[in-house]
Protein backbone atom coordinates (compact mmCIF):
# COMPACT_ATOMS: atom_id res chain seq x y z
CA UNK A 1 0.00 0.00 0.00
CA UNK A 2 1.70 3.61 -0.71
CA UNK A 3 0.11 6.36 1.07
CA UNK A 4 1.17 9.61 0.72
CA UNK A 5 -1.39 11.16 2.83
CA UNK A 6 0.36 11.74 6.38
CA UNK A 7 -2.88 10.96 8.24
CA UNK A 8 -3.17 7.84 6.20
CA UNK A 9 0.60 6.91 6.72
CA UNK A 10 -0.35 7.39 10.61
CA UNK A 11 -3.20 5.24 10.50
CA UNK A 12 -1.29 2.52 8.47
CA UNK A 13 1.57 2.35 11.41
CA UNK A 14 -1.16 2.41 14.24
CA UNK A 15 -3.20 -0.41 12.53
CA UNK A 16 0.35 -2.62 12.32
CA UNK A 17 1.69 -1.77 15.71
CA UNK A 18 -1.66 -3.33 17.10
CA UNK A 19 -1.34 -6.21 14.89
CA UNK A 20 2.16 -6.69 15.92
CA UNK A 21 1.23 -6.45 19.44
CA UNK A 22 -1.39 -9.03 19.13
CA UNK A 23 0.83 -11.32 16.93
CA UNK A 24 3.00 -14.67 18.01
CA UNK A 25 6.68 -14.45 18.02
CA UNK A 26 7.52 -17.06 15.47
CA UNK A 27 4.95 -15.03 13.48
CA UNK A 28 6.64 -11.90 13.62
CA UNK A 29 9.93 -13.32 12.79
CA UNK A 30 8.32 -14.57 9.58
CA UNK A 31 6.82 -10.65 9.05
CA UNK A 32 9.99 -8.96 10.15
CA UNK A 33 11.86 -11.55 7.38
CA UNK A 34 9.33 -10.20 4.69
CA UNK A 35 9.42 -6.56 5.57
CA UNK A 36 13.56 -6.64 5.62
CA UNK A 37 13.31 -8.13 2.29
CA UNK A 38 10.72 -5.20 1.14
CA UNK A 39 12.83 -3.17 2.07
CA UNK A 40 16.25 -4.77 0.16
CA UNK A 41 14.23 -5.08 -2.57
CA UNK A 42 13.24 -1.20 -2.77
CA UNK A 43 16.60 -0.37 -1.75
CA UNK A 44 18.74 2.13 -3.87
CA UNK A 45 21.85 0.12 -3.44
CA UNK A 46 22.75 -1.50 -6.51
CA UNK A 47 25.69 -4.50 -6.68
CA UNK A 48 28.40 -2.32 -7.89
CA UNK A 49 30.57 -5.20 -9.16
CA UNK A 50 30.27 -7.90 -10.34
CA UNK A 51 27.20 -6.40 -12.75
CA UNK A 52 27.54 -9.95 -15.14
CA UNK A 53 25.22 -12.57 -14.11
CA UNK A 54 27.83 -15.28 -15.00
CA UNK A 55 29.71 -13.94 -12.88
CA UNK A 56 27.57 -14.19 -9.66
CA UNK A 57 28.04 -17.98 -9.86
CA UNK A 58 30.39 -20.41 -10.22
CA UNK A 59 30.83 -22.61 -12.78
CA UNK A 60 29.71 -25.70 -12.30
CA UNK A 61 31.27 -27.78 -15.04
CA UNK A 62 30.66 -31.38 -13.58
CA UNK A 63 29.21 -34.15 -16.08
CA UNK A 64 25.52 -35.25 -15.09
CA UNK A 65 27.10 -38.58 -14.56
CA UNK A 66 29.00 -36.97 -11.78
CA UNK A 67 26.65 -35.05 -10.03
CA UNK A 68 24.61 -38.14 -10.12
CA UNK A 69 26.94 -40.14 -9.08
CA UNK A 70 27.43 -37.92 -5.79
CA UNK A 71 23.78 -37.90 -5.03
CA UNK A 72 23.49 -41.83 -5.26
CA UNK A 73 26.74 -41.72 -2.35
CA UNK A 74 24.95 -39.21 -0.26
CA UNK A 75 21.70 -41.12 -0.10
CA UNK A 76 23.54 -44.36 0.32
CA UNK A 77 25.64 -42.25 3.48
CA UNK A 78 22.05 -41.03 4.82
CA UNK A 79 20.63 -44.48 4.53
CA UNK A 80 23.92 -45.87 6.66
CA UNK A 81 23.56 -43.34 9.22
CA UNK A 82 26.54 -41.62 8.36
CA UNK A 83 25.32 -38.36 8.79
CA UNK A 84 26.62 -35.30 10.94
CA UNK A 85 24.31 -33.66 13.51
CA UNK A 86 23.47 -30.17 11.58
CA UNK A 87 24.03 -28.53 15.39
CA UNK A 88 28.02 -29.63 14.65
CA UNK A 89 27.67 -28.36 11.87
CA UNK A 90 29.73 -25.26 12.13
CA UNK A 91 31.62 -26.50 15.10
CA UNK A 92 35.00 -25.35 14.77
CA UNK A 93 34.47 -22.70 11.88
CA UNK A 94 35.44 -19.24 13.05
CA UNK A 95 33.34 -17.13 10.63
């Protein structure tokens, strides 16, 4: 909604600060998620290099076969129980 009427704008940010106050917190992490992304995504900030797609990305250059091939070993690792707890995941990674 864009309101450029400053009564309207008030109204607007009274009506969502009772919402918010009447909302769950794992709700309003969801909204404040959405809103920060609003907000990137009207942003003036523009990627200043790199500007070519391709280069955003690497370059994956492994055959089908491969990738396949990796996929089948990481089911067949899940299905053996060799798996890592994703809460050690980062253990030891100073970031």
């Amino acid at each position: 909604m864009l309101a450029t009427d400053t009564s309207t704008q008030i109204n607007v940010r009274q009506a969502l600060i009772q919402e918010i106050a009447q909302t769950s917190d794992p709700l309003l992490s969801e909204v404040l998620d959405f809103l920060l992304f609003i907000k990137a995504k009207h942003s003036s900030v523009q990627l200043e290099s790199p500007t070519n797609v391709g280069e955003l990305i690497e370059d994956y250059d492994d055959p089908k076969e491969k990738i396949l091939q990796d996929l089948r070993q990481s089911l067949e690792d899940v299905k053996a129980g060799r798996v890592h707890d994703i809460s050690e995941l980062w253990d030891g990674i100073d970031v």
